[in-house]
Each structure stands twice: as C-alpha cells, then as structure tokens.
PDB file of N, CA and C in Angstrom:
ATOM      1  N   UNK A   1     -46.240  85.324  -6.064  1.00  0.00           N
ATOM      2  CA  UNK A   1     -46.134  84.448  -7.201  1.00  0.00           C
ATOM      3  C   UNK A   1     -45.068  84.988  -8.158  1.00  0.00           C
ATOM      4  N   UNK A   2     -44.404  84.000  -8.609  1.00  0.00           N
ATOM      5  CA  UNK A   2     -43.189  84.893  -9.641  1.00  0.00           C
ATOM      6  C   UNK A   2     -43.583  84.973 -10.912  1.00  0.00           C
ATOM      7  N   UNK A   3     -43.285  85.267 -11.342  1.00  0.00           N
ATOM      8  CA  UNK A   3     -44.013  85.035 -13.543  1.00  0.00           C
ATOM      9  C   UNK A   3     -42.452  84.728 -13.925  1.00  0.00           C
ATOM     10  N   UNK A   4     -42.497  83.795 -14.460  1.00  0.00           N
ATOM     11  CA  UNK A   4     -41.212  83.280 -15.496  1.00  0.00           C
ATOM     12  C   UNK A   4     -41.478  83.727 -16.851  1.00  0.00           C
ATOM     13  N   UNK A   5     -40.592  84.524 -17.281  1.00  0.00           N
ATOM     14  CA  UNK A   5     -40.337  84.703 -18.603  1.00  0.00           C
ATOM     15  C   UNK A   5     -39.534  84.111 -19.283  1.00  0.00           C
ATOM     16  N   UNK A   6     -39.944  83.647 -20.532  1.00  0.00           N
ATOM     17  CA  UNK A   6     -39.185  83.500 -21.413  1.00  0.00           C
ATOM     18  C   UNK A   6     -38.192  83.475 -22.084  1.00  0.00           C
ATOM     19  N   UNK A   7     -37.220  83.671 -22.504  1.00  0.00           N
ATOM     20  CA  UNK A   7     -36.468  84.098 -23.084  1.00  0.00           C
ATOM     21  C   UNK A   7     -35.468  83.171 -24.090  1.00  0.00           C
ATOM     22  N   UNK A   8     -35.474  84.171 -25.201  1.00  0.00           N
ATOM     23  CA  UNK A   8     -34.532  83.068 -26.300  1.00  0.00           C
ATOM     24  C   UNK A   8     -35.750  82.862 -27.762  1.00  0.00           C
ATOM     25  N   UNK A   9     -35.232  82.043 -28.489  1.00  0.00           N
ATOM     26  CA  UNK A   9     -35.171  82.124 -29.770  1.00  0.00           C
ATOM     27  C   UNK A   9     -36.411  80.563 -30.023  1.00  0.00           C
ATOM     28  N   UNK A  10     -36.477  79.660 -28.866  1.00  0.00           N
ATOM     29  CA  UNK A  10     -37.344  78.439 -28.545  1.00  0.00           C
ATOM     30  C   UNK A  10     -36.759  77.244 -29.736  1.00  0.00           C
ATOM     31  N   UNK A  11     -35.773  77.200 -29.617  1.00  0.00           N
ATOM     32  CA  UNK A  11     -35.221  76.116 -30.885  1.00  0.00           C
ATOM     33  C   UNK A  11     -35.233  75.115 -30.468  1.00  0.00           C
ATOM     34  N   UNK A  12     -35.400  74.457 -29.679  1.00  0.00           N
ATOM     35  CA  UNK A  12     -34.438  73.140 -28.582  1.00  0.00           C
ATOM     36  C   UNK A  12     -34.826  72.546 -29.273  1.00  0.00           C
ATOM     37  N   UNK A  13     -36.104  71.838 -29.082  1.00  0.00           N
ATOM     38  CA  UNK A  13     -37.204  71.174 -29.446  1.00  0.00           C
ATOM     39  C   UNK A  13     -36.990  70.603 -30.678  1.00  0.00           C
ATOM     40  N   UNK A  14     -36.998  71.728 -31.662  1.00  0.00           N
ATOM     41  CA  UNK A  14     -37.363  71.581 -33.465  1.00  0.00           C
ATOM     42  C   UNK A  14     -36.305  71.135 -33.509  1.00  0.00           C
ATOM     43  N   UNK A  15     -34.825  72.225 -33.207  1.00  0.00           N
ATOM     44  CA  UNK A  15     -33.655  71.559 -33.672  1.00  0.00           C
ATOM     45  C   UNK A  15     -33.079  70.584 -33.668  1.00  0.00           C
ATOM     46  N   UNK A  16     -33.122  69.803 -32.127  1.00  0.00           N
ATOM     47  CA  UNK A  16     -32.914  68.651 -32.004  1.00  0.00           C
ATOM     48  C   UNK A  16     -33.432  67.631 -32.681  1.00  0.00           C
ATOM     49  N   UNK A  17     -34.758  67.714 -33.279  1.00  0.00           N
ATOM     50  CA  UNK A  17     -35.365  66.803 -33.689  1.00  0.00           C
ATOM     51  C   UNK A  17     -35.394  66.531 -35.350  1.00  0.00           C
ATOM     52  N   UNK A  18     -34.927  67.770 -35.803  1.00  0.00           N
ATOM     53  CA  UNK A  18     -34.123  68.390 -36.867  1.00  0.00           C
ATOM     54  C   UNK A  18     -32.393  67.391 -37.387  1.00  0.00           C
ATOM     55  N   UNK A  19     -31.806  67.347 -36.052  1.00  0.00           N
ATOM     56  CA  UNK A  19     -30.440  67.112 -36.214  1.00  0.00           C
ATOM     57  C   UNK A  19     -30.712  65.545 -36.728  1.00  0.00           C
ATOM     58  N   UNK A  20     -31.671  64.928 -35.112  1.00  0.00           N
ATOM     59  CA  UNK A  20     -31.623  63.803 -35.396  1.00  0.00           C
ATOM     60  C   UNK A  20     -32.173  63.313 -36.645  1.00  0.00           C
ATOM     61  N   UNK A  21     -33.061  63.574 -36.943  1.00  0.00           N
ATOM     62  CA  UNK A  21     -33.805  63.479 -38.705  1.00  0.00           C
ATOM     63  C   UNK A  21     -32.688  63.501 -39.760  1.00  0.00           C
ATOM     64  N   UNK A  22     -32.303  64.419 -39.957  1.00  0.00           N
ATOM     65  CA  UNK A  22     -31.441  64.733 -40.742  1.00  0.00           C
ATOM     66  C   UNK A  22     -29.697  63.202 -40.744  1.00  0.00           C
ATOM     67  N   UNK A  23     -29.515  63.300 -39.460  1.00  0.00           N
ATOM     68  CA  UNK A  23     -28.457  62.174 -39.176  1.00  0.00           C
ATOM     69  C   UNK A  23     -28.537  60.870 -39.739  1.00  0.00           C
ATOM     70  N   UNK A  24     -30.185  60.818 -39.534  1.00  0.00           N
ATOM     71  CA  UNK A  24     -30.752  59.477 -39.684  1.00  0.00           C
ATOM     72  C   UNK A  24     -30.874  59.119 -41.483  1.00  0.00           C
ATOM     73  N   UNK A  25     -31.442  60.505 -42.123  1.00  0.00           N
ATOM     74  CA  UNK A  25     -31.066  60.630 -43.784  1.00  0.00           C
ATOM     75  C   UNK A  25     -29.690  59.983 -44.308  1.00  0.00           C
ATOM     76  N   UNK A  26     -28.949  60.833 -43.169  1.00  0.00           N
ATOM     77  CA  UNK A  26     -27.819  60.384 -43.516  1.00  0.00           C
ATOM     78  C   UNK A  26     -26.891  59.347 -43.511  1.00  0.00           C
ATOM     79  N   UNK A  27     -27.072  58.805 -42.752  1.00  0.00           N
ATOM     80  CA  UNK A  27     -26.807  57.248 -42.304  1.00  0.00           C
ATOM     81  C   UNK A  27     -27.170  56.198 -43.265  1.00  0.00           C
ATOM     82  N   UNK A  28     -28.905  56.671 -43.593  1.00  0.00           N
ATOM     83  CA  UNK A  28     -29.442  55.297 -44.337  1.00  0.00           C
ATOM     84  C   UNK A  28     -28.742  55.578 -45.467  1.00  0.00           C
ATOM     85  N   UNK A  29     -28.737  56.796 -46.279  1.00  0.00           N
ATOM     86  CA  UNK A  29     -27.681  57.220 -47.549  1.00  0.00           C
ATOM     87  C   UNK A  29     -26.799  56.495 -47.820  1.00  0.00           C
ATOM     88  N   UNK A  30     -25.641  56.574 -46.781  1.00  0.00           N
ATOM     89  CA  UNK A  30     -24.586  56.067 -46.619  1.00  0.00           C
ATOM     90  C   UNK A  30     -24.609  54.834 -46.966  1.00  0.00           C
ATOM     91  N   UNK A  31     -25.246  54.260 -45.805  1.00  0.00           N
ATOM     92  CA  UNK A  31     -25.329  52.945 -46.210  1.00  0.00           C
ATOM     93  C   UNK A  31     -26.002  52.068 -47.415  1.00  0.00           C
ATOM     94  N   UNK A  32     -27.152  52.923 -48.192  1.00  0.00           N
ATOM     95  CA  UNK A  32     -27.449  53.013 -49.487  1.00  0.00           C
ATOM     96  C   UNK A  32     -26.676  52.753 -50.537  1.00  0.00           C
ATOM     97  N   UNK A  33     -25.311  53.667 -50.212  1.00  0.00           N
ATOM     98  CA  UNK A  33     -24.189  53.815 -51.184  1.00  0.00           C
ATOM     99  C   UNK A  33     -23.416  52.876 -51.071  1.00  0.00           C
ATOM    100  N   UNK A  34     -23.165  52.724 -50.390  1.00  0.00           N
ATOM    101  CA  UNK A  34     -22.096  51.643 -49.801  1.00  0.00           C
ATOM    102  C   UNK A  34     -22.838  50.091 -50.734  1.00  0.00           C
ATOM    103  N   UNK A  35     -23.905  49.916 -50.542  1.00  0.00           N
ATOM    104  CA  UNK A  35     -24.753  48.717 -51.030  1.00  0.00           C
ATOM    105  C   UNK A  35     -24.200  48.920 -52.196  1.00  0.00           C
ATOM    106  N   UNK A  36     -25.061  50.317 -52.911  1.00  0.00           N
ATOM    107  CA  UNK A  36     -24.842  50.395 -54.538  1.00  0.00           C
ATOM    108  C   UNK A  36     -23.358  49.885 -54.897  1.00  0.00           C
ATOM    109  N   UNK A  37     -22.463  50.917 -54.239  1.00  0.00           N
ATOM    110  CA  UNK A  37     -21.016  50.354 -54.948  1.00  0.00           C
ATOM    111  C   UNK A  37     -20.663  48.838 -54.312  1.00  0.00           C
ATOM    112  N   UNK A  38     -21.202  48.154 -53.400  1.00  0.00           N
ATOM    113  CA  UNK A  38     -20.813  47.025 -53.495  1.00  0.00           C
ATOM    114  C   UNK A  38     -21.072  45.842 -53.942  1.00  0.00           C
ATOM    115  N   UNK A  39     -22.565  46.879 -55.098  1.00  0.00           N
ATOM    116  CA  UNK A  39     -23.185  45.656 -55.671  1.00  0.00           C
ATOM    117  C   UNK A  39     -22.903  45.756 -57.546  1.00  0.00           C
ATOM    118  N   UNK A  40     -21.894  46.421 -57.337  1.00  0.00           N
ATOM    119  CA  UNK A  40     -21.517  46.806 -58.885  1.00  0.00           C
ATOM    120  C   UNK A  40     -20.685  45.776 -59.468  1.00  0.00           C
ATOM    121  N   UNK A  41     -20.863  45.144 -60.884  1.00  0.00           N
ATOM    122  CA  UNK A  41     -19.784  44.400 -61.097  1.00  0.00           C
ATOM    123  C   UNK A  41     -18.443  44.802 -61.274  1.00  0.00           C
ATOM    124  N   UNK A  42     -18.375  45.884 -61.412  1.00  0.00           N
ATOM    125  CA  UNK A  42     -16.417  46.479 -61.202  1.00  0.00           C
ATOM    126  C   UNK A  42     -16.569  47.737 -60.949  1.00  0.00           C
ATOM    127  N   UNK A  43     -15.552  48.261 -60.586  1.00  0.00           N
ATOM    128  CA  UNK A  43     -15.487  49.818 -59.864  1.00  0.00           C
ATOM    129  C   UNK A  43     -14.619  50.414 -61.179  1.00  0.00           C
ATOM    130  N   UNK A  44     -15.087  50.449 -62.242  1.00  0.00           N
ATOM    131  CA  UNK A  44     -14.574  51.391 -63.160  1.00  0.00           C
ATOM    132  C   UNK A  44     -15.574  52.490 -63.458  1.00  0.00           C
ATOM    133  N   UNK A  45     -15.378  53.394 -65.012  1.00  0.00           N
ATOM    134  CA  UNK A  45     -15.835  54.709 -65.093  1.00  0.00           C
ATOM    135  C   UNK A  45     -17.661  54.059 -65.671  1.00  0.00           C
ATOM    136  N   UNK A  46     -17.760  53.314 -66.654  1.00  0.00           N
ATOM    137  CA  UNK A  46     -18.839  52.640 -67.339  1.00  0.00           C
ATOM    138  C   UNK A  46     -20.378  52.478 -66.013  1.00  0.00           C
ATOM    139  N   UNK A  47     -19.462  51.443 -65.125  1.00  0.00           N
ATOM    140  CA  UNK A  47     -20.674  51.394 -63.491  1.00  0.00           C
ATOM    141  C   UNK A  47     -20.574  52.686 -63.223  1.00  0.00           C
ATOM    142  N   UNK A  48     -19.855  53.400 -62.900  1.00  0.00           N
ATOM    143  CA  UNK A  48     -19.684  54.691 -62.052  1.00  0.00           C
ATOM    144  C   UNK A  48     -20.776  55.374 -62.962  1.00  0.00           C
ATOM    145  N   UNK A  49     -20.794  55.826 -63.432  1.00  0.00           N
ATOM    146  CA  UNK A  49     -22.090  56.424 -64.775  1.00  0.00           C
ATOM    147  C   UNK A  49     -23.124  56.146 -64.607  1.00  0.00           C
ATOM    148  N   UNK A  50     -23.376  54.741 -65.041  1.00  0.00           N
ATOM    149  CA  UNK A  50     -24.829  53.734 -65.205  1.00  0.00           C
ATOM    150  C   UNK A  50     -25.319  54.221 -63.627  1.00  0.00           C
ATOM    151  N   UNK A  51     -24.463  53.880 -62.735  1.00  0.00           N
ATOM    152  CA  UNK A  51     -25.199  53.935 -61.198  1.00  0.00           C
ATOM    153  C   UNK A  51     -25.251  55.763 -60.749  1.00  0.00           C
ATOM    154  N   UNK A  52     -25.231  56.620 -61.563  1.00  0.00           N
ATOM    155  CA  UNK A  52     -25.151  58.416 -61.670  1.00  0.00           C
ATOM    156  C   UNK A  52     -26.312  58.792 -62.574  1.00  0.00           C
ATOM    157  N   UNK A  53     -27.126  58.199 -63.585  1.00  0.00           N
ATOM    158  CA  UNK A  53     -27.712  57.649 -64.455  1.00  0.00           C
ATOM    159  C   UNK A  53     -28.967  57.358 -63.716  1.00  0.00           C
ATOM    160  N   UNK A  54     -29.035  56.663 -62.447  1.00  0.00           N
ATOM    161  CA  UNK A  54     -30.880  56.186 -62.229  1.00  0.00           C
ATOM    162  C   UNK A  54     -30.645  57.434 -61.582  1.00  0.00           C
ATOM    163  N   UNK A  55     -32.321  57.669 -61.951  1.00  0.00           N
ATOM    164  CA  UNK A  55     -32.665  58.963 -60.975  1.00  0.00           C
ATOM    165  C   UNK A  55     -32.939  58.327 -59.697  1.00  0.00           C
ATOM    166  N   UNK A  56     -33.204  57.788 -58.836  1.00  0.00           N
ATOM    167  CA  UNK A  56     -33.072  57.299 -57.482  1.00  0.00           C
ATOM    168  C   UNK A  56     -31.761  57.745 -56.761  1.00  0.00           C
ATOM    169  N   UNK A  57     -30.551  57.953 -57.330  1.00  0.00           N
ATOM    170  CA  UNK A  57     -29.946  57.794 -57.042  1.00  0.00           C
ATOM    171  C   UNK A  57     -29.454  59.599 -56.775  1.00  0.00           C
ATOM    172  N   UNK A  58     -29.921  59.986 -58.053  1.00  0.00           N
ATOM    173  CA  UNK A  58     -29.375  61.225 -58.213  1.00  0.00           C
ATOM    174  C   UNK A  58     -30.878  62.028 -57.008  1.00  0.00           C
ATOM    175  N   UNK A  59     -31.912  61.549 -56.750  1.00  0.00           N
ATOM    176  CA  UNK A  59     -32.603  62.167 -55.639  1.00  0.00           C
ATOM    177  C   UNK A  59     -32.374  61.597 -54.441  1.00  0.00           C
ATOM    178  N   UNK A  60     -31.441  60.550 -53.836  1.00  0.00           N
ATOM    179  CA  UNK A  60     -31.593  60.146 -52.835  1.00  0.00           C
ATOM    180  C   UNK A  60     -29.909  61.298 -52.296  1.00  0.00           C
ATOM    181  N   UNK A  61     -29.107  61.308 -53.420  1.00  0.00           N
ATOM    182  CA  UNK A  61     -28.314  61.792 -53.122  1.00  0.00           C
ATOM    183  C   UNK A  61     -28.700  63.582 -52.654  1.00  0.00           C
ATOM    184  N   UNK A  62     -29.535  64.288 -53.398  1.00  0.00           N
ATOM    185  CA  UNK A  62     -29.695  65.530 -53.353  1.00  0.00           C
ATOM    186  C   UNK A  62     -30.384  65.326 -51.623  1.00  0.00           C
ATOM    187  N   UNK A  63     -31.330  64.563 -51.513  1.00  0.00           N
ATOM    188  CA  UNK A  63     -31.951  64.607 -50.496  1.00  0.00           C
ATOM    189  C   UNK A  63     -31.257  64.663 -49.221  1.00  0.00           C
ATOM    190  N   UNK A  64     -30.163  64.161 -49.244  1.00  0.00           N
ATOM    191  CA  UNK A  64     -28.678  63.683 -48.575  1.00  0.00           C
ATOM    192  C   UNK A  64     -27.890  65.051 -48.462  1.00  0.00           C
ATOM    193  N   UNK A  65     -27.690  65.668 -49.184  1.00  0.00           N
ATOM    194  CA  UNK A  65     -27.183  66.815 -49.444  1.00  0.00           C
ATOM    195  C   UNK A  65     -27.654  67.788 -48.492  1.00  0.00           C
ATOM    196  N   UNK A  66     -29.473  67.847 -49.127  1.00  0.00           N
ATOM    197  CA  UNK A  66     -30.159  68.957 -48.067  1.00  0.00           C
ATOM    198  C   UNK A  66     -30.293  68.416 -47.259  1.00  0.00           C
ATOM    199  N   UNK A  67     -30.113  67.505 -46.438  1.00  0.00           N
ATOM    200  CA  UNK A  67     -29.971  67.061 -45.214  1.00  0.00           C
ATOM    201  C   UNK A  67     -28.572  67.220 -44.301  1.00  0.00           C
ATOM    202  N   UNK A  68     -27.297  67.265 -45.309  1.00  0.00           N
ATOM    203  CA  UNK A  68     -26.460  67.458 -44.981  1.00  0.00           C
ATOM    204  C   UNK A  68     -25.936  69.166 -44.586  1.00  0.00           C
ATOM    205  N   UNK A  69     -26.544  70.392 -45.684  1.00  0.00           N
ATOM    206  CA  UNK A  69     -26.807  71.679 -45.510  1.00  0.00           C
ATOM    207  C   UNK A  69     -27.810  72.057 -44.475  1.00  0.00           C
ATOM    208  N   UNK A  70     -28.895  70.754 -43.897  1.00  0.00           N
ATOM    209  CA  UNK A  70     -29.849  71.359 -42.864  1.00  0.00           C
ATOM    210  C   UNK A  70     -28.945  71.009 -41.660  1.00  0.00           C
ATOM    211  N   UNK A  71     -28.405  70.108 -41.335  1.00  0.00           N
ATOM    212  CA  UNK A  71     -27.475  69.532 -40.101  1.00  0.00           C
ATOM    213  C   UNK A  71     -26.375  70.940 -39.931  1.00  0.00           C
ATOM    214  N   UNK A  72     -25.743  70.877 -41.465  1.00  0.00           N
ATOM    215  CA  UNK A  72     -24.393  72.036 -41.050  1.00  0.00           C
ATOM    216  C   UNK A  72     -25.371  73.702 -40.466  1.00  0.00           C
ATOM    217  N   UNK A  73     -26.324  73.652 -41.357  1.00  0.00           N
ATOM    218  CA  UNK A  73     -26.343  75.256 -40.678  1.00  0.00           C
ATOM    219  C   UNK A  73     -27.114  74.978 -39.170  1.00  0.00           C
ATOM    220  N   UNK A  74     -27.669  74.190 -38.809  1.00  0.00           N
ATOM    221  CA  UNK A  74     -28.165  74.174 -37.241  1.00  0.00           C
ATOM    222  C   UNK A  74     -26.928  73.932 -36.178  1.00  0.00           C
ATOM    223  N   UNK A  75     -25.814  73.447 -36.320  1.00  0.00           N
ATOM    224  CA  UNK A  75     -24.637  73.111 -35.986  1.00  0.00           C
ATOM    225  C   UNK A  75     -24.069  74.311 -35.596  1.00  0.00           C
ATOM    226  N   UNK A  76     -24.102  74.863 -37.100  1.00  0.00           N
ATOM    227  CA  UNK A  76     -23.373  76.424 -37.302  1.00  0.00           C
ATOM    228  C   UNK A  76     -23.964  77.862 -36.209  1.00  0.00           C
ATOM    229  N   UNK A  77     -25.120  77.671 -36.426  1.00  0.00           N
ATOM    230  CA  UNK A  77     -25.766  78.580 -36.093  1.00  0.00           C
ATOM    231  C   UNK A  77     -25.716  78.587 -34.244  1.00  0.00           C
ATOM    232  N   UNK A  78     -25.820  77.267 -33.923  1.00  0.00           N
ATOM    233  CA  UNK A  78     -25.763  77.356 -32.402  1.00  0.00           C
ATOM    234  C   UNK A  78     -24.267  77.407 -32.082  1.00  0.00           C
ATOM    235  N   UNK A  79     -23.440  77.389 -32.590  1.00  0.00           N
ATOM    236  CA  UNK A  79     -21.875  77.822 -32.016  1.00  0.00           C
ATOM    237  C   UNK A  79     -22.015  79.152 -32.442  1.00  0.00           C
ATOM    238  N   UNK A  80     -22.120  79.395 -33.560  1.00  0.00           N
ATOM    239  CA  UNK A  80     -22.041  81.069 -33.310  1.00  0.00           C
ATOM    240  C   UNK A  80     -23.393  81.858 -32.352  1.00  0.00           C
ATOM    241  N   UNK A  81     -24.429  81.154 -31.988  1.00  0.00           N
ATOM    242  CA  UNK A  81     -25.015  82.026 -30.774  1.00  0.00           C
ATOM    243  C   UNK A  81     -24.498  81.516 -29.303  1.00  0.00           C
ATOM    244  N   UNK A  82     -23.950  80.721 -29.654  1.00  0.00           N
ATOM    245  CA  UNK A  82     -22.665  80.821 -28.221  1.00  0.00           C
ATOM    246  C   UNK A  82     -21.510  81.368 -27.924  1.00  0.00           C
ATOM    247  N   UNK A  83     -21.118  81.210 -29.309  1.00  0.00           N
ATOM    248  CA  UNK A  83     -19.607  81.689 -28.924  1.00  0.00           C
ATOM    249  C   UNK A  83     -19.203  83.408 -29.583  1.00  0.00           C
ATOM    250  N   UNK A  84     -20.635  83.226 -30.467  1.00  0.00           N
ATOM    251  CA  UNK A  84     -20.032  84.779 -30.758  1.00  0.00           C
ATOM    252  C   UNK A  84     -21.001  85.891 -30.370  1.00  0.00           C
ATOM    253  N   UNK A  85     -20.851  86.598 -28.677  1.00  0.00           N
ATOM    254  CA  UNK A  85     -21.409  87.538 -28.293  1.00  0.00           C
ATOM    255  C   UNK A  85     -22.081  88.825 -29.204  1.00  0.00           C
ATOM    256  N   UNK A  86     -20.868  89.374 -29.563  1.00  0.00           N
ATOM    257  CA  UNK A  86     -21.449  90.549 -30.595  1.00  0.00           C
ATOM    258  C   UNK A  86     -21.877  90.369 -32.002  1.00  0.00           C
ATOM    259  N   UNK A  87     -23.685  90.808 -31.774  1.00  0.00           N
ATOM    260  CA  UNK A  87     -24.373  90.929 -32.897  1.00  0.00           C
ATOM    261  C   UNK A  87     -24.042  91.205 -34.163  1.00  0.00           C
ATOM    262  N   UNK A  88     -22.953  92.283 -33.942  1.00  0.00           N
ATOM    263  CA  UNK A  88     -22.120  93.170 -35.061  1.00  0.00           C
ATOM    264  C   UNK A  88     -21.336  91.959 -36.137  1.00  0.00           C
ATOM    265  N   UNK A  89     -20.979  91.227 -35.296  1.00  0.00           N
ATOM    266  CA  UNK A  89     -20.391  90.162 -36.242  1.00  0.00           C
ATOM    267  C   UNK A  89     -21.004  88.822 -36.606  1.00  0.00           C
ATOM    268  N   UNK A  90     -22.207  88.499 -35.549  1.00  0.00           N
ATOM    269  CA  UNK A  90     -22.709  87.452 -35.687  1.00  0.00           C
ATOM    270  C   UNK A  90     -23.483  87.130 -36.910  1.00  0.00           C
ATOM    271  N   UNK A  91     -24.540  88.106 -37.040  1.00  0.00           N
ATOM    272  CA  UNK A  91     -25.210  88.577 -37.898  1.00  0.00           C
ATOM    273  C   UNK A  91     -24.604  87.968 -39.880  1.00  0.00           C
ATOM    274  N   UNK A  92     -23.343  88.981 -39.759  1.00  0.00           N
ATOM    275  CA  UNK A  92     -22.664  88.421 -41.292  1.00  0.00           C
ATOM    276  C   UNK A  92     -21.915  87.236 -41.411  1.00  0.00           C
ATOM    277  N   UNK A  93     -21.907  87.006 -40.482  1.00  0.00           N
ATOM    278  CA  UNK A  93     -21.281  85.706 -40.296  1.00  0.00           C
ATOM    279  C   UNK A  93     -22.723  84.659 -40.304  1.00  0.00           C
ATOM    280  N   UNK A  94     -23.834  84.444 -39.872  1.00  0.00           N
ATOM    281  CA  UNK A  94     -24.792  84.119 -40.125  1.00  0.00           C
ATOM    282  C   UNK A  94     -25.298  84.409 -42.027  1.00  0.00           C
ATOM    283  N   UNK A  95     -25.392  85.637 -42.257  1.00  0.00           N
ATOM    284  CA  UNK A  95     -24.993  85.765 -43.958  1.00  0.00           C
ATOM    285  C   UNK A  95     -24.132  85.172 -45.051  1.00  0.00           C
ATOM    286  N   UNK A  96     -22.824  85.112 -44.272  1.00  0.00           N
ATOM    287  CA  UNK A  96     -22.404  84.494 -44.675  1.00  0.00           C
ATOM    288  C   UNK A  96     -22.197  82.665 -45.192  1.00  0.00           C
ATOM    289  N   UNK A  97     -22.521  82.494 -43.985  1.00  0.00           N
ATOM    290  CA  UNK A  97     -22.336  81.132 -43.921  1.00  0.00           C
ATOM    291  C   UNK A  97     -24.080  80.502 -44.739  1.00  0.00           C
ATOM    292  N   UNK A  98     -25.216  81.318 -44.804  1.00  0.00           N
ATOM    293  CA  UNK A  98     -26.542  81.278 -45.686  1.00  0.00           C
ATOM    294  C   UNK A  98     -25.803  80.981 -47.228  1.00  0.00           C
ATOM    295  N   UNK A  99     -25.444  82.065 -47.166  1.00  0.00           N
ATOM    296  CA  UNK A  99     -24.573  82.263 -49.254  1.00  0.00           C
ATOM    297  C   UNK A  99     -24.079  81.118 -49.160  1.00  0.00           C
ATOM    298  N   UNK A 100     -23.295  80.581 -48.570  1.00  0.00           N
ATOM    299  CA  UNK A 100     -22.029  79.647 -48.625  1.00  0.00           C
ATOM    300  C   UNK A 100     -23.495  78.299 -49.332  1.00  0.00           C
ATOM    301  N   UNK A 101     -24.526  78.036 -48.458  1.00  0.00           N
ATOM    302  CA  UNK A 101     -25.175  76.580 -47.709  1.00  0.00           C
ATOM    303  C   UNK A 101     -26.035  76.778 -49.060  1.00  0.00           C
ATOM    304  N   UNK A 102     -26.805  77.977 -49.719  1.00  0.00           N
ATOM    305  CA  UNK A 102     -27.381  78.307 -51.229  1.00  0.00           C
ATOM    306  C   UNK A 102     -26.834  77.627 -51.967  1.00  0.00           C
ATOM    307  N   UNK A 103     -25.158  78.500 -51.768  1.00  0.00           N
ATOM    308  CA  UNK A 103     -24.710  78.213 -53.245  1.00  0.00           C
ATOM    309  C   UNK A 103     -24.461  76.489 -53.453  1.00  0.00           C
ATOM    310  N   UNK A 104     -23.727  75.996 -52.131  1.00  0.00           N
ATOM    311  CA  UNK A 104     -23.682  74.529 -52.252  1.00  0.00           C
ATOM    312  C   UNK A 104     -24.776  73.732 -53.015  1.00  0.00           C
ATOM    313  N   UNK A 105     -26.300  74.150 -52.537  1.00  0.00           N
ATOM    314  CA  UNK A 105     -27.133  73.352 -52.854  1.00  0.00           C
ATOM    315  C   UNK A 105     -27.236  74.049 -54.064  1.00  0.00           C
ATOM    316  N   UNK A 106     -27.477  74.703 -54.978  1.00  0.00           N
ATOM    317  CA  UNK A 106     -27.213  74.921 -56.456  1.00  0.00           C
ATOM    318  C   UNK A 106     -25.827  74.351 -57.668  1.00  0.00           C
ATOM    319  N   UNK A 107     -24.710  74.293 -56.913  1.00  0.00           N
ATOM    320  CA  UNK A 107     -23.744  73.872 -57.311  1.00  0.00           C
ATOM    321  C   UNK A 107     -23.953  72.149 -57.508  1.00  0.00           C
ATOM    322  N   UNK A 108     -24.729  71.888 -56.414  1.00  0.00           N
ATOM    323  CA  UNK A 108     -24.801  69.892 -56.259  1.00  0.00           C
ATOM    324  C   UNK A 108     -26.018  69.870 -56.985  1.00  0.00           C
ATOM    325  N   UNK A 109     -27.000  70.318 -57.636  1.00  0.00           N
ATOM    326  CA  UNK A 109     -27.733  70.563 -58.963  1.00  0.00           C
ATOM    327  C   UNK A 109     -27.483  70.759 -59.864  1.00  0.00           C
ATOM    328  N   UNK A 110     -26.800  71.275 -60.006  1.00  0.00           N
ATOM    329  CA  UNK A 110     -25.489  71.296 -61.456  1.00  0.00           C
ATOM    330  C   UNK A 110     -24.747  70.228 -61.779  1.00  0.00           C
ATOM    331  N   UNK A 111     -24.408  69.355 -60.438  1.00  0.00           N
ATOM    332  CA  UNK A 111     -23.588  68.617 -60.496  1.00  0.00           C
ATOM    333  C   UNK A 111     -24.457  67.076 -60.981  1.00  0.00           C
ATOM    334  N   UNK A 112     -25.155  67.004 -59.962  1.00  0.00           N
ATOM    335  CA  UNK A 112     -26.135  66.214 -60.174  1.00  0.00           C
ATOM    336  C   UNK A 112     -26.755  65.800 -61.558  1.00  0.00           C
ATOM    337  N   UNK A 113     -26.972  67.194 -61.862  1.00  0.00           N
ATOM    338  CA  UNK A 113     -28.155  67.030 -63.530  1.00  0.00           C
ATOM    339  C   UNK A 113     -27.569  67.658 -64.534  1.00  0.00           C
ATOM    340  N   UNK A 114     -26.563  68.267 -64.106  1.00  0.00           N
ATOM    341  CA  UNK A 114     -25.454  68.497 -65.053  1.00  0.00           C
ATOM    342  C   UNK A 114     -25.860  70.064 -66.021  1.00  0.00           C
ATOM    343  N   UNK A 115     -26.823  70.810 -65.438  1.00  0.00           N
ATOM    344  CA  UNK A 115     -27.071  71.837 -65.958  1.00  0.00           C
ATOM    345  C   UNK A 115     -26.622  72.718 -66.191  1.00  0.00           C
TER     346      UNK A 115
END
C-alpha cells in the first residue's frame, strides 16, 4: 500500500474561491460606478462631491479596494511561490509587498474620509 503525503501550503481551494469572490466585488463595483456617473446630471466638481458625500458610496468603494488588495496579494503571492525558488528572497519580498497592500488600505481611508 503506498501512503500519499501531502505536501504544500493547501491554498487551491480557499484561494480560488477567494479570487473569484473578490472579481465578482469587483465587477458589480464597477458597474455600480459606471451607473452612478451615468446617472449624474453633469460631470463637473459640485456632482463629483455630492456623489463622494453618500456614505454608500464611500463603503462600497473601500469594500472594492479590500477586495482589490485581497485579489493583488493572492496573485502576488502565487508568482512569487513559483517563480521565486530561494526563501532568502522570497520571504522580503513577501514583506514587502504586505507594507506596500497596509499602507494602500490606510492611505484609501484617508482618502476616503479624509482623515
């Protein structure tokens, strides 16, 4: 009898189901936005505001965001456990690219609510 082991990190599953979730955030967003600005009576600074202004808008967008930071780092993360063999570099480069996906989502809170 053979025994199969295991091996690996078991992501398939979550991630995939992860990507697609996340895609799907993103899509309806999109097309969310697209509505909003095409249901504005003019594309000047006054609408641009008023429609920055409902909070719906300013959470559908954040939600969009972390959906957009959950897609990039699962993306990220499986090219660099493919393509980058040594741990030595993978690792800060994994660090790195964490700081980067933080700071974004703090920066688009700022931006957002203007803090």
């Amino acid at each position: 009898m053979v025994k199969r082991e295991v091996i690996g990190a078991h992501y398939g599953l979550r991630d995939w189901l992860a990507q697609r979730v996340t895609a799907v955030v993103m899509t309806v967003y999109t097309l969310a936005f697209v509505a909003a600005l095409a249901g504005m009576p003019q594309l000047d600074f006054a609408s641009w505001k008023a429609l920055w202004t409902q909070p719906w808008m300013r959470y559908a967008t954040l939600l969009f965001l972390l959906s957009t930071f959950v897609h990039a780092w699962i993306g990220v993360r499986n090219i660099l456990m493919d393509y980058v063999q040594h741990i030595g570099v993978r690792l800060p480069l994994y660090v790195a690219v964490i700081l980067a996906l933080v700071l974004y989502g703090a920066w688009s809170v700022q931006i957002l609510w203007g803090l």
